[in-house]
N, C-alpha and C. Protein backbone atom coordinates (compact mmCIF):
# COMPACT_ATOMS: atom_id res chain seq x y z
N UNK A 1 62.40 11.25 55.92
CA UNK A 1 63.37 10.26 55.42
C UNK A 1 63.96 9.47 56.59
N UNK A 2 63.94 8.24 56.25
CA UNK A 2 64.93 7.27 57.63
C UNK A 2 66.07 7.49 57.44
N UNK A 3 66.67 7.52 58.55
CA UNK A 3 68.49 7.46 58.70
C UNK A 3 68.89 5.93 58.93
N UNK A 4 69.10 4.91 58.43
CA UNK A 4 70.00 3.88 58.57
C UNK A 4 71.23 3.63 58.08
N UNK A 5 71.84 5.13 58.13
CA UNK A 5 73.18 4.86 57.44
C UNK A 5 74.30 3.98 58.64
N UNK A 6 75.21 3.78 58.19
CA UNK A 6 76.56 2.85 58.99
C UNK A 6 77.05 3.96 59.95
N UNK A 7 78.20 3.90 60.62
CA UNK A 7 78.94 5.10 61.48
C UNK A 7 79.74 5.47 60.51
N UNK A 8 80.10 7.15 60.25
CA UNK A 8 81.07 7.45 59.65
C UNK A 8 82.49 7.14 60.09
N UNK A 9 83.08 6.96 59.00
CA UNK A 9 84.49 6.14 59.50
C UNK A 9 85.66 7.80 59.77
N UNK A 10 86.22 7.64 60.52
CA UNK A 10 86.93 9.39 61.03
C UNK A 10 88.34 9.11 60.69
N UNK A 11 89.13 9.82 60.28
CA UNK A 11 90.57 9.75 59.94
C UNK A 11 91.49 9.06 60.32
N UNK A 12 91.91 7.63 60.54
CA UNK A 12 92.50 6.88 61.26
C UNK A 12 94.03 8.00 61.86
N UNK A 13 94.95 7.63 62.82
CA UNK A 13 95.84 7.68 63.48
C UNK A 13 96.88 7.76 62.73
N UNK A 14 98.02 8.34 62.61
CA UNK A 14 98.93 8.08 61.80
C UNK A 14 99.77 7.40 62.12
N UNK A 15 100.73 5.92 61.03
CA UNK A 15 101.20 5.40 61.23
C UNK A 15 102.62 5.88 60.50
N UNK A 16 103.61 5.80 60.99
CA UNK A 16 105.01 6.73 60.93
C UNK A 16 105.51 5.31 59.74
N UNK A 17 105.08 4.04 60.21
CA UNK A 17 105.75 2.97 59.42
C UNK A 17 105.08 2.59 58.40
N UNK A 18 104.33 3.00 57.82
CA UNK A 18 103.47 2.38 56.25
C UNK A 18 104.08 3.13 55.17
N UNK A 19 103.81 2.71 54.10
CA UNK A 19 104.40 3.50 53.36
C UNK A 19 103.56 4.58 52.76
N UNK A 20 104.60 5.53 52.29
CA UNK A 20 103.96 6.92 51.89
C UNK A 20 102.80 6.50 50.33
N UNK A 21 101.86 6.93 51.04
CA UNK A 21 100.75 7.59 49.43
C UNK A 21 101.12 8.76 49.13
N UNK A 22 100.36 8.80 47.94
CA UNK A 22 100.22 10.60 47.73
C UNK A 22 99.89 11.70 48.68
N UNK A 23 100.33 12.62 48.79
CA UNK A 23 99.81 13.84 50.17
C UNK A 23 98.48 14.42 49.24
N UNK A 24 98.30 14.94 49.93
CA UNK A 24 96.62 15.71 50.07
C UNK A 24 96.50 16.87 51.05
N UNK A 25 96.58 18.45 50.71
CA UNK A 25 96.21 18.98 51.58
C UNK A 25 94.87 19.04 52.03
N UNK A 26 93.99 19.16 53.30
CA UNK A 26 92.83 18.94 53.30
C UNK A 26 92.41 20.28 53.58
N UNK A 27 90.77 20.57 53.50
CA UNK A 27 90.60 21.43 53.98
C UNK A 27 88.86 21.04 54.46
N UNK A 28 88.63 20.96 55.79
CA UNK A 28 87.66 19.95 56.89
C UNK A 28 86.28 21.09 56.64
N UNK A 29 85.19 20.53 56.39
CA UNK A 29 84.27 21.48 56.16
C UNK A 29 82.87 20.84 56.83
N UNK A 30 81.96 21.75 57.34
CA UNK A 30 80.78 21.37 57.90
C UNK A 30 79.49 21.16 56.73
N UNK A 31 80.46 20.04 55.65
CA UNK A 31 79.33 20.22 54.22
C UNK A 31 80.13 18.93 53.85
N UNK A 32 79.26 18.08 52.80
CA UNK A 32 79.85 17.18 51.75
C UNK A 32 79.90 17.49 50.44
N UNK A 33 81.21 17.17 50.01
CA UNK A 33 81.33 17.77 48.94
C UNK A 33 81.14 15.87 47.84
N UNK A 34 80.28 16.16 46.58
CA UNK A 34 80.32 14.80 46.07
C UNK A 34 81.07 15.14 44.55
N UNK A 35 81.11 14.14 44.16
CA UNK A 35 81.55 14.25 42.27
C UNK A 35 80.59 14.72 41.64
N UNK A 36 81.52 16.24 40.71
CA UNK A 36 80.32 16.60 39.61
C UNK A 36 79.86 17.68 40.46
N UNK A 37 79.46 17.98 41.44
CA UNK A 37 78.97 18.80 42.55
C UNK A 37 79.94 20.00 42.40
N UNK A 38 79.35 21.75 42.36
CA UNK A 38 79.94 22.82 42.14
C UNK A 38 79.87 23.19 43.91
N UNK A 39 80.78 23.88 44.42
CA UNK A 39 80.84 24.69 45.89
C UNK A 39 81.49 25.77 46.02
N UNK A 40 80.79 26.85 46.62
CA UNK A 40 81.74 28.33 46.24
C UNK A 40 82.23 27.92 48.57
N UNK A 41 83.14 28.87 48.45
CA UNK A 41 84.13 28.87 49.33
C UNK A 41 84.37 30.04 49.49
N UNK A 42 84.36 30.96 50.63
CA UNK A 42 85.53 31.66 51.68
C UNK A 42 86.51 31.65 52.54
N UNK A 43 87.79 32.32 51.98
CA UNK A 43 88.58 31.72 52.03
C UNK A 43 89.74 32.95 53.26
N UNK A 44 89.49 32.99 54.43
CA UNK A 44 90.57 33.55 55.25
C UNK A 44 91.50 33.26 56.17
N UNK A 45 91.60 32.31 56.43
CA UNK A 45 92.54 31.55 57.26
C UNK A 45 93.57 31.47 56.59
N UNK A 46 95.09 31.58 57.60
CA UNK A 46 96.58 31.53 56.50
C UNK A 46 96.49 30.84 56.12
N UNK A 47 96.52 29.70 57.03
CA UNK A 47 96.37 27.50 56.56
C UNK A 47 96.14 27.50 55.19
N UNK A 48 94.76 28.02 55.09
CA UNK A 48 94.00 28.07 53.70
C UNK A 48 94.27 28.73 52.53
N UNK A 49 94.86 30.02 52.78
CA UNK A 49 95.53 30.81 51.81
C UNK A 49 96.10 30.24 51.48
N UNK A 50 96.97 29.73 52.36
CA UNK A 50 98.80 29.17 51.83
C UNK A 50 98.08 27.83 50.56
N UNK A 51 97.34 26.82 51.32
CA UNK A 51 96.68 25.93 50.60
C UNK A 51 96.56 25.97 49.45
N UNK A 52 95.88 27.32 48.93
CA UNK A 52 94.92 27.80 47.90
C UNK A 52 96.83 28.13 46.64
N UNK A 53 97.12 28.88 47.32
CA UNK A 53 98.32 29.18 46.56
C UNK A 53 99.22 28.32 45.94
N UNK A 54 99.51 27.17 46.91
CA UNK A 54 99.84 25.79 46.74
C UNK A 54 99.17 25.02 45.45
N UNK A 55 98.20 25.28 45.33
CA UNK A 55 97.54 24.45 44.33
C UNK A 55 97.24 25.12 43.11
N UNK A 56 97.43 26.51 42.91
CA UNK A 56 97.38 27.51 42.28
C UNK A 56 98.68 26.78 40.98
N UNK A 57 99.82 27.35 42.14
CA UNK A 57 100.94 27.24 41.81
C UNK A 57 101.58 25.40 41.17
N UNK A 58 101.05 24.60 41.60
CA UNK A 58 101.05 23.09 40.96
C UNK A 58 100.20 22.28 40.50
N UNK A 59 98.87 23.24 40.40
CA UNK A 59 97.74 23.03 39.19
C UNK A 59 97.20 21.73 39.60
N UNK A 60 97.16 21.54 41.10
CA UNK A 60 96.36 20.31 41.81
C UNK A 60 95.13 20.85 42.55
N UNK A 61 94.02 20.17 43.12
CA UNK A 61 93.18 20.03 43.88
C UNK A 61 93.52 19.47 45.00
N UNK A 62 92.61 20.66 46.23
CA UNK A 62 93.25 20.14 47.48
C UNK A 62 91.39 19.08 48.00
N UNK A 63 92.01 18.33 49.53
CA UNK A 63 90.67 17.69 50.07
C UNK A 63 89.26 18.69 50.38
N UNK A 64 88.34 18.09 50.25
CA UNK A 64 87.34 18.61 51.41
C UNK A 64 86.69 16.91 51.99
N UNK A 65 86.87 17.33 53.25
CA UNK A 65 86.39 16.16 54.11
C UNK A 65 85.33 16.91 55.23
N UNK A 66 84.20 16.10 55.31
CA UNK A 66 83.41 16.02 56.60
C UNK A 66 84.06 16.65 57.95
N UNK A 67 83.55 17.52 58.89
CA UNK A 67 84.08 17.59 60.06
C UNK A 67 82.97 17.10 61.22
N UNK A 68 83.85 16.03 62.08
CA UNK A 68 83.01 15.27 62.80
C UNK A 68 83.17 15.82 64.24
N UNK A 69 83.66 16.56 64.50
CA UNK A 69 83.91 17.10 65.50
C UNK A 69 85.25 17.94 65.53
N UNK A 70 84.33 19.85 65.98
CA UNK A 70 84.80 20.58 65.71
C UNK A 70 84.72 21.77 65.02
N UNK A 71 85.00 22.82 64.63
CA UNK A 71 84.63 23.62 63.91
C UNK A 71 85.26 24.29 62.84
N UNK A 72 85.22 25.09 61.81
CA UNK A 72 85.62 24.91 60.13
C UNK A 72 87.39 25.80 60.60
N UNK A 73 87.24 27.02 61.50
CA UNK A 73 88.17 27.84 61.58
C UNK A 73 88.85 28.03 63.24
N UNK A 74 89.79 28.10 63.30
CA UNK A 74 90.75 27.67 64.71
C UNK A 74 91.25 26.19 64.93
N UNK A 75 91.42 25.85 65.94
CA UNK A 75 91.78 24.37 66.04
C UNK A 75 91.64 23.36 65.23
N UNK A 76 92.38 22.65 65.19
CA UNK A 76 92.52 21.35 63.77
C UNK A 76 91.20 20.80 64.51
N UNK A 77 90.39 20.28 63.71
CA UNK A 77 89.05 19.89 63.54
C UNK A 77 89.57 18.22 63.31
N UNK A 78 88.75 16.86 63.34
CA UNK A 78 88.58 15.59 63.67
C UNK A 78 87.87 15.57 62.16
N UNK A 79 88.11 15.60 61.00
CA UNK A 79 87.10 14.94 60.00
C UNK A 79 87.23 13.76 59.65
N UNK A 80 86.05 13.11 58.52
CA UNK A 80 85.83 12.33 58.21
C UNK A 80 86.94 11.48 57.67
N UNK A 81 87.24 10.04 57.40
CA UNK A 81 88.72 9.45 56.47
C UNK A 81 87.97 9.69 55.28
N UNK A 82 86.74 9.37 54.69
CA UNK A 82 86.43 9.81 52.96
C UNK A 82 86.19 11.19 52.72
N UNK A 83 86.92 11.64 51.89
CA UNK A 83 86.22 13.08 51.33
C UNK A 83 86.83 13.22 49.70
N UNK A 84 86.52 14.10 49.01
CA UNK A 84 86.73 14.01 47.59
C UNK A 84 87.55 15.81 47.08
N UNK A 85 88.02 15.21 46.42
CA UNK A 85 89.65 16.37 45.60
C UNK A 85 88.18 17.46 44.94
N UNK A 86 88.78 18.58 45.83
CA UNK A 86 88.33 20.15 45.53
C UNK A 86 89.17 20.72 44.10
N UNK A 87 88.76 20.84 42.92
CA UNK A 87 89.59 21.14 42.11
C UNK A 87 89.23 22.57 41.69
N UNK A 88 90.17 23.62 42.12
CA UNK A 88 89.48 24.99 41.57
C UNK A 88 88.73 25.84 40.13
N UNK A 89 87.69 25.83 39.98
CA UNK A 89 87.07 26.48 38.38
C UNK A 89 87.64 28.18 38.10
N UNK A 90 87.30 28.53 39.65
CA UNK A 90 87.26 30.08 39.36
C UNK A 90 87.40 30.62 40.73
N UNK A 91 88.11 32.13 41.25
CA UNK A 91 88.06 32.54 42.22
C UNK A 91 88.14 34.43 41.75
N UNK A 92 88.04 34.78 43.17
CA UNK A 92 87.74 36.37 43.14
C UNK A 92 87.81 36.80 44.49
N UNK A 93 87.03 37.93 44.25
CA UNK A 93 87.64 38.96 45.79
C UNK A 93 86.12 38.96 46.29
N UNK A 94 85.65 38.76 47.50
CA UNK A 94 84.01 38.78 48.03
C UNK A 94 83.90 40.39 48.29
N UNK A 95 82.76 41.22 48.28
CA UNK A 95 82.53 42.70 48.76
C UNK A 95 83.44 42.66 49.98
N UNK A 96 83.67 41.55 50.97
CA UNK A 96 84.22 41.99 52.44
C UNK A 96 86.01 41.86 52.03
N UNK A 97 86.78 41.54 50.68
CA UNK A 97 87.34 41.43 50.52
C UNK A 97 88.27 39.99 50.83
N UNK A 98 87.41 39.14 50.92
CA UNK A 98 87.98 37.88 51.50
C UNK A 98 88.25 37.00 49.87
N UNK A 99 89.19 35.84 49.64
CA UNK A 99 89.18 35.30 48.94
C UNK A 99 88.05 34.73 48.77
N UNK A 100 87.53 34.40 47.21
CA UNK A 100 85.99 33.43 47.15
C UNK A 100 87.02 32.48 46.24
N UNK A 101 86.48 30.92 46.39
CA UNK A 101 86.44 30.02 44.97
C UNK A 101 85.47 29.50 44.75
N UNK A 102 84.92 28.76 43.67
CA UNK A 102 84.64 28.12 43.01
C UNK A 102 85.12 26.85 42.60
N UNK A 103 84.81 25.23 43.87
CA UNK A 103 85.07 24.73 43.00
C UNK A 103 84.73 22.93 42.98
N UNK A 104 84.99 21.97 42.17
CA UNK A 104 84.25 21.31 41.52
C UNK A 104 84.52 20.36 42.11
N UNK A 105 83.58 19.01 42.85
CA UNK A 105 84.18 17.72 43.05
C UNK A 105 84.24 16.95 41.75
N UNK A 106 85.97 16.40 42.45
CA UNK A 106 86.56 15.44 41.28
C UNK A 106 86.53 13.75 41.95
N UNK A 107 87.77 13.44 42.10
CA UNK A 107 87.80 11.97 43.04
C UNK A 107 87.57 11.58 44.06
N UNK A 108 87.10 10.81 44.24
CA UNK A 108 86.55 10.49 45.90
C UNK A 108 88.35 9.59 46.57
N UNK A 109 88.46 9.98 47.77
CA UNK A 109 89.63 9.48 48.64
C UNK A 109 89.53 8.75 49.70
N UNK A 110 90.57 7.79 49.90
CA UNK A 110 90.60 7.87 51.45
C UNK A 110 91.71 7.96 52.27
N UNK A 111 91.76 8.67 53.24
CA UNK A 111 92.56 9.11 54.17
C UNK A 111 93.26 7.69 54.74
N UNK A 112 94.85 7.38 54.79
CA UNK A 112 95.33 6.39 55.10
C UNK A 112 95.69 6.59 56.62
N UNK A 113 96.33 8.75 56.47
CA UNK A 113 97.47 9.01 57.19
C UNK A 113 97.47 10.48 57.38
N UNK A 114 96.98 11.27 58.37
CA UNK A 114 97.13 12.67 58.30
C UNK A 114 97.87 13.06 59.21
N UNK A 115 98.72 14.15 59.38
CA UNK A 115 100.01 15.06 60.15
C UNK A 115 99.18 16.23 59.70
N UNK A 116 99.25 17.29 60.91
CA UNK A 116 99.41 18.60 61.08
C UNK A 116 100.66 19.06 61.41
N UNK A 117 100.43 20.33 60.27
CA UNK A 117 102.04 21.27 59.93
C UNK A 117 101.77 22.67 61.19
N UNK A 118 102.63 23.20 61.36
CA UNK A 118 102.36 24.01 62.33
C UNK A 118 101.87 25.30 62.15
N UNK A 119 101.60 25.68 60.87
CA UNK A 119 100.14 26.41 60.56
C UNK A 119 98.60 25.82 60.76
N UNK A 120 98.54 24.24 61.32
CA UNK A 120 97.77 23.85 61.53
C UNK A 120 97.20 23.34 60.50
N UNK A 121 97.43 23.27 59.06
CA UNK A 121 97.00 22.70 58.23
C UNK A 121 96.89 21.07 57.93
N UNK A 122 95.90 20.40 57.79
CA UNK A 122 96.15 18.95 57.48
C UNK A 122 96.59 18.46 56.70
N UNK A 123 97.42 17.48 56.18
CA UNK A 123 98.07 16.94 55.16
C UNK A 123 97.89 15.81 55.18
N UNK A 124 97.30 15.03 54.45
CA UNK A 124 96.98 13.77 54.56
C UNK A 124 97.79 12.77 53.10
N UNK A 125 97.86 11.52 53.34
CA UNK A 125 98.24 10.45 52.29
C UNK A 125 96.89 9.75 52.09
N UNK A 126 96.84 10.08 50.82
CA UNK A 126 95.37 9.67 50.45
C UNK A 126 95.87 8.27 49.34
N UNK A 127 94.56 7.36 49.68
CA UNK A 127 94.81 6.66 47.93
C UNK A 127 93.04 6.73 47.87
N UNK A 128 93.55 7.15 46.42
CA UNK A 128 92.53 7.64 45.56
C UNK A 128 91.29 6.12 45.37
N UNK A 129 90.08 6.20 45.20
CA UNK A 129 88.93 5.27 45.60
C UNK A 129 88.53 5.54 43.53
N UNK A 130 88.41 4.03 43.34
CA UNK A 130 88.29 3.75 42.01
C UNK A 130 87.24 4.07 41.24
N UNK A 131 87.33 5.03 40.35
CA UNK A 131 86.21 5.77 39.43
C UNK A 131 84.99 4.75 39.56
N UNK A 132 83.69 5.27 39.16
CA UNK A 132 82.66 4.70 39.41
C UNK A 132 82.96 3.79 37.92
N UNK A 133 81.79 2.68 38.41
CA UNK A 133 81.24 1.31 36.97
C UNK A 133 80.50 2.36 36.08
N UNK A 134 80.81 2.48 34.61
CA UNK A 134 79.88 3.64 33.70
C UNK A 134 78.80 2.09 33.70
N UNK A 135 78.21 2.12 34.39
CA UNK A 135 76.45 1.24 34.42
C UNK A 135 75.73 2.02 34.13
N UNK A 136 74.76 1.43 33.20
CA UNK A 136 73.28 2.02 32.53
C UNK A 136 72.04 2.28 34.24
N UNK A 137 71.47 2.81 34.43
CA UNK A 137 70.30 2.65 35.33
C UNK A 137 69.65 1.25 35.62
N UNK A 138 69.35 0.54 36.58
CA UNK A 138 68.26 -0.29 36.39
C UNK A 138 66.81 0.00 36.35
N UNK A 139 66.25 -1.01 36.27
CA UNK A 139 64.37 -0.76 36.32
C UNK A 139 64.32 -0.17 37.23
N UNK A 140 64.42 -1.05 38.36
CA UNK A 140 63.69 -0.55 40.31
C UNK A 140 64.20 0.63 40.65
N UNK A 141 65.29 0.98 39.37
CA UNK A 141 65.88 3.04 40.22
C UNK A 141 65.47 3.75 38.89
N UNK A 142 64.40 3.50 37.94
CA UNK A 142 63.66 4.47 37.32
C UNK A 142 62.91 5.15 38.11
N UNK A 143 62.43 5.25 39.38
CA UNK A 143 61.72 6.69 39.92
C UNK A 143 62.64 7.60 40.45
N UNK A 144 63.71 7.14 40.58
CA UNK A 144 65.03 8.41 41.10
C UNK A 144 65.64 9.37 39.66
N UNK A 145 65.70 8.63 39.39
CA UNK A 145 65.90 9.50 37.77
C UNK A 145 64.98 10.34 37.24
N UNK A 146 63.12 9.72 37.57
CA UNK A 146 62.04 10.79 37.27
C UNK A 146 62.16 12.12 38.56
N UNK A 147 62.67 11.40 39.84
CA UNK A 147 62.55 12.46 40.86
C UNK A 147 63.59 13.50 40.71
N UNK A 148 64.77 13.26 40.10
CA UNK A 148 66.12 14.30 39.44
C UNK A 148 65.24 14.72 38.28
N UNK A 149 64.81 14.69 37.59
CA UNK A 149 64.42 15.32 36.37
C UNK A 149 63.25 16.41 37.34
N UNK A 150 62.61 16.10 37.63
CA UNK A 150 61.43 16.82 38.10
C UNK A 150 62.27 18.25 39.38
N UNK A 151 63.50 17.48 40.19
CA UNK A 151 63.99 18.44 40.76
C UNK A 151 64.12 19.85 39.85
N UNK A 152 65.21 19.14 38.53
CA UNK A 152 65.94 19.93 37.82
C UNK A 152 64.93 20.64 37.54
N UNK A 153 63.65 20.72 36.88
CA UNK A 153 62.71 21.40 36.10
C UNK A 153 62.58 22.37 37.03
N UNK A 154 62.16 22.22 38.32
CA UNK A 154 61.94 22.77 39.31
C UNK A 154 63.11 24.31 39.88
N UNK A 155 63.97 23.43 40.14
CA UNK A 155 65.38 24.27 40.62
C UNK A 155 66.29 25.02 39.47
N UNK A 156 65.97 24.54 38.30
CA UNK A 156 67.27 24.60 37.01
C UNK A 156 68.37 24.34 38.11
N UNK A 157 68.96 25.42 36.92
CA UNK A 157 70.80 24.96 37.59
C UNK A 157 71.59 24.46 35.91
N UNK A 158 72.49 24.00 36.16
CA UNK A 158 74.10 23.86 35.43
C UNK A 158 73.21 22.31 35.08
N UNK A 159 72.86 21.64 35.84
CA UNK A 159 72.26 20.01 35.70
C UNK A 159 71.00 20.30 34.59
N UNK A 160 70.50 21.26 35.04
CA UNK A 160 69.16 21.19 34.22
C UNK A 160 69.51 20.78 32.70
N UNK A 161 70.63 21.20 31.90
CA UNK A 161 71.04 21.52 30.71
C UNK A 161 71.48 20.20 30.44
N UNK A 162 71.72 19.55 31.06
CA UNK A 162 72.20 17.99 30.63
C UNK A 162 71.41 17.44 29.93
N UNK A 163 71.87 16.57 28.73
CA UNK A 163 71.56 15.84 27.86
C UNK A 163 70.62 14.13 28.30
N UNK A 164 69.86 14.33 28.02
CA UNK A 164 68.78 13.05 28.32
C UNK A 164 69.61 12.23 28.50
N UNK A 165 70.42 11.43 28.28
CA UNK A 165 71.15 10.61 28.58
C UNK A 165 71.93 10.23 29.64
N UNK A 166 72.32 11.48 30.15
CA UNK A 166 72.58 11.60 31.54
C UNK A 166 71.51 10.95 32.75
N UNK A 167 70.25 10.93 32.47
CA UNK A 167 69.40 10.56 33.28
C UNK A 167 69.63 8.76 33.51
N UNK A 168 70.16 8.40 32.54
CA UNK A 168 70.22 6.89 32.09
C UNK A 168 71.30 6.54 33.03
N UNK A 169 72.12 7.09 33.23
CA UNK A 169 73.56 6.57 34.37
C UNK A 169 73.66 6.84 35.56
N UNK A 170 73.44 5.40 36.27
CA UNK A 170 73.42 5.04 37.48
C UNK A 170 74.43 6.02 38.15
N UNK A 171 75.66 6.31 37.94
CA UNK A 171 76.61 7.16 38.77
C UNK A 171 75.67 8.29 38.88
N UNK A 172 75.51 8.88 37.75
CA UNK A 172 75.45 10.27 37.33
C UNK A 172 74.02 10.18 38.37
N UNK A 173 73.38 9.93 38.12
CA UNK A 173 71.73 9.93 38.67
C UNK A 173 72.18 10.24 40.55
N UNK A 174 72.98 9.29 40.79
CA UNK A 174 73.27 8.95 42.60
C UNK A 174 73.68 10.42 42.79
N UNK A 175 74.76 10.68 42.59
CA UNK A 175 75.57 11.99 42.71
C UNK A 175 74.55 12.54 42.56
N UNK A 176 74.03 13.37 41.73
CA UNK A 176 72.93 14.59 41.40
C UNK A 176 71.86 14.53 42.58
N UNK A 177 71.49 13.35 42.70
CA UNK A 177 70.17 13.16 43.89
C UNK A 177 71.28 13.27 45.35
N UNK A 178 72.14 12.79 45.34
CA UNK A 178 72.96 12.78 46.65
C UNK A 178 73.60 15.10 46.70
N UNK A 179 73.34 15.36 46.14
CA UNK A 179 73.63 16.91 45.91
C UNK A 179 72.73 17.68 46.09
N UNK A 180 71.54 17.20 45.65
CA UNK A 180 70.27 18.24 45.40
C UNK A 180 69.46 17.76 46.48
N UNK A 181 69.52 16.21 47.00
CA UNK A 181 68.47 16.21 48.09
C UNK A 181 68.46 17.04 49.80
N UNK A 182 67.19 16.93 50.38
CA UNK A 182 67.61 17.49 51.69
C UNK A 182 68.24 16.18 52.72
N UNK A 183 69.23 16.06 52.14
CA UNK A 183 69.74 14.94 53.56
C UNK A 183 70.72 15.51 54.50
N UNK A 184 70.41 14.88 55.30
CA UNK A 184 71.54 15.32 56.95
C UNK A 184 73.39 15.19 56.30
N UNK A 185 73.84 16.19 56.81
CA UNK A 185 75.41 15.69 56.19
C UNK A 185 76.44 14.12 56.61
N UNK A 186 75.53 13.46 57.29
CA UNK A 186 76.09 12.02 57.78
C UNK A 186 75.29 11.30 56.87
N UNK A 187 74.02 11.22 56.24
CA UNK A 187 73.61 10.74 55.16
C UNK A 187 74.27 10.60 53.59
N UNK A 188 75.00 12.05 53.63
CA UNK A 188 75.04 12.07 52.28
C UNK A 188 76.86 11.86 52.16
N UNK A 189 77.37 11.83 53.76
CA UNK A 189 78.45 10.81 54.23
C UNK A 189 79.07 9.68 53.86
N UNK A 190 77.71 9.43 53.83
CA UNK A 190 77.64 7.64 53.50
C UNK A 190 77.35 7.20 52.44
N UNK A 191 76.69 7.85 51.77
CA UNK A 191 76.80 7.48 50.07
C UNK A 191 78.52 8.20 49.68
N UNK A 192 78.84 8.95 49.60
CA UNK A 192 80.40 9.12 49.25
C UNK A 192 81.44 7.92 49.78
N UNK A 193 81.31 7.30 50.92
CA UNK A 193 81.56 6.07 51.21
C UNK A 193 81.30 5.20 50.40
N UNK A 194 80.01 4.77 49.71
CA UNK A 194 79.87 3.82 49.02
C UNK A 194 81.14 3.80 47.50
N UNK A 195 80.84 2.28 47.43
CA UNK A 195 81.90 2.25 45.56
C UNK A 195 80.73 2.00 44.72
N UNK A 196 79.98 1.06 44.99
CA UNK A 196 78.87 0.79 44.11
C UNK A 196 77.94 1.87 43.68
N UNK A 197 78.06 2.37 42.41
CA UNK A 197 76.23 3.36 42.42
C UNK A 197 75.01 2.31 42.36
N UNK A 198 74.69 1.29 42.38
CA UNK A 198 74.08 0.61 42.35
C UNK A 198 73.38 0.65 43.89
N UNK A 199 74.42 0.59 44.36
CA UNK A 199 74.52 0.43 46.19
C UNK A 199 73.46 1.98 46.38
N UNK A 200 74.43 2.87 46.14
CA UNK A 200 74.06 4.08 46.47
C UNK A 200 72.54 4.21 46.05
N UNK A 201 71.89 3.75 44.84
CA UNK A 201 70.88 4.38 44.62
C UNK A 201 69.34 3.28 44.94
N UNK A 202 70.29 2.41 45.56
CA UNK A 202 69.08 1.42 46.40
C UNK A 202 69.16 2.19 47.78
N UNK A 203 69.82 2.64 48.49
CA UNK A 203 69.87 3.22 49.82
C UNK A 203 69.54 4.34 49.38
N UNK A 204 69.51 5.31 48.75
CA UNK A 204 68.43 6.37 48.35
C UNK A 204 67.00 6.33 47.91
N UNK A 205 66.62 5.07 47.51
CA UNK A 205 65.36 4.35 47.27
C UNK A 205 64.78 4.24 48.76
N UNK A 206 65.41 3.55 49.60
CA UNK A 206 65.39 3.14 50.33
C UNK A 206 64.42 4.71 51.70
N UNK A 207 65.43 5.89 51.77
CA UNK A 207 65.34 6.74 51.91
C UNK A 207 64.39 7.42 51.91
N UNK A 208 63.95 7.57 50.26
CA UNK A 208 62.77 8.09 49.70
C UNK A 208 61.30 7.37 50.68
N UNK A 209 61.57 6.18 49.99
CA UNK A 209 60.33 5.49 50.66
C UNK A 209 60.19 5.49 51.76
């Protein structure tokens, strides 16, 4: 596959004088998380506990963003400004006794404004990036839709069970192929960046070929 994606854009600087968005706790991961997309999680860091409890307790979803430099546990990590609201399905105890979740991308964001608290946790002011166009598929991205169907047959999964119709929507189609394919995590970067699925599933065309 070619890489011609753009540079990932990294968490701008915080400005003390703009005005406040919504907060966002984040939590910086060496993975992309997209819409529709399931991710199980271990969970031991206080930062993260506290996080997890936080959202427990006010029935919100916290970030997962790209880390562009850095690593998932110790020092505040440099991630990406786009990443999308972790909303929890399900959690439990792992054999090593560590917290596990389960859980689901919802909205895609972008980072205006992040502060670290002195547990080291990120907190960011996000404004939320506008639900996808419900667009039908076009012609020229009917082989991405045969190449998701043929995955699914292949892999099953939670997708496999979807209703034919699903194959028909441009969002739905991008996401699923942007989840299931083997792309580099700065690839699949950059389609979460995109607004257009239209966009997205010509630069996955693009890809393929």
């Amino acid at each position: 596959m070619a890489d011609d994606a753009a540079d990932t854009q990294a968490i701008p600087p915080s400005d003390p004088d703009a005005p406040r968005a919504e907060s966002l706790g984040l939590f910086p991961l060496h993975t992309v998380l997209v819409p529709g997309a399931r991710l199980g999680l271990r969970v031991f860091e206080r930062r993260y506990l506290d996080l997890v409890r936080d959202c427990g307790r006010s029935g919100r979803g916290f970030g997962i963003c790209l880390i562009l430099d850095g690593e998932e546990a110790g020092a505040t990590a440099a991630a990406a400004a786009f990443g999308t609201e972790a909303v929890i399905e399900d959690f439990g105890t792992g054999d090593d006794g560590l917290l596990t979740l389960q859980v689901r991308g919802a909205r895609r964001f972008h980072v205006e404004r992040v502060r670290v608290r002195d547990s080291g946790l990120q907190v960011a002011d996000v404004a939320w990036c506008e639900p996808d166009i419900d667009d039908p598929l076009r012609p020229e991205h009917g082989l991405l839709s045969t190449i998701l169907q043929t995955l699914l047959e292949r892999v099953g999964g939670e997708h496999a069970r979807a209703p034919a119709a699903k194959f028909d929507e441009a969002s739905w189609v991008g996401w699923r192929l942007a989840e299931m394919l083997p792309l580099e995590d700065r690839q699949r970067q950059q389609l979460l960046q995109m607004h257009d699925p239209h966009e997205r599933l010509d630069w996955l065309l693009s890809l393929i070929a």
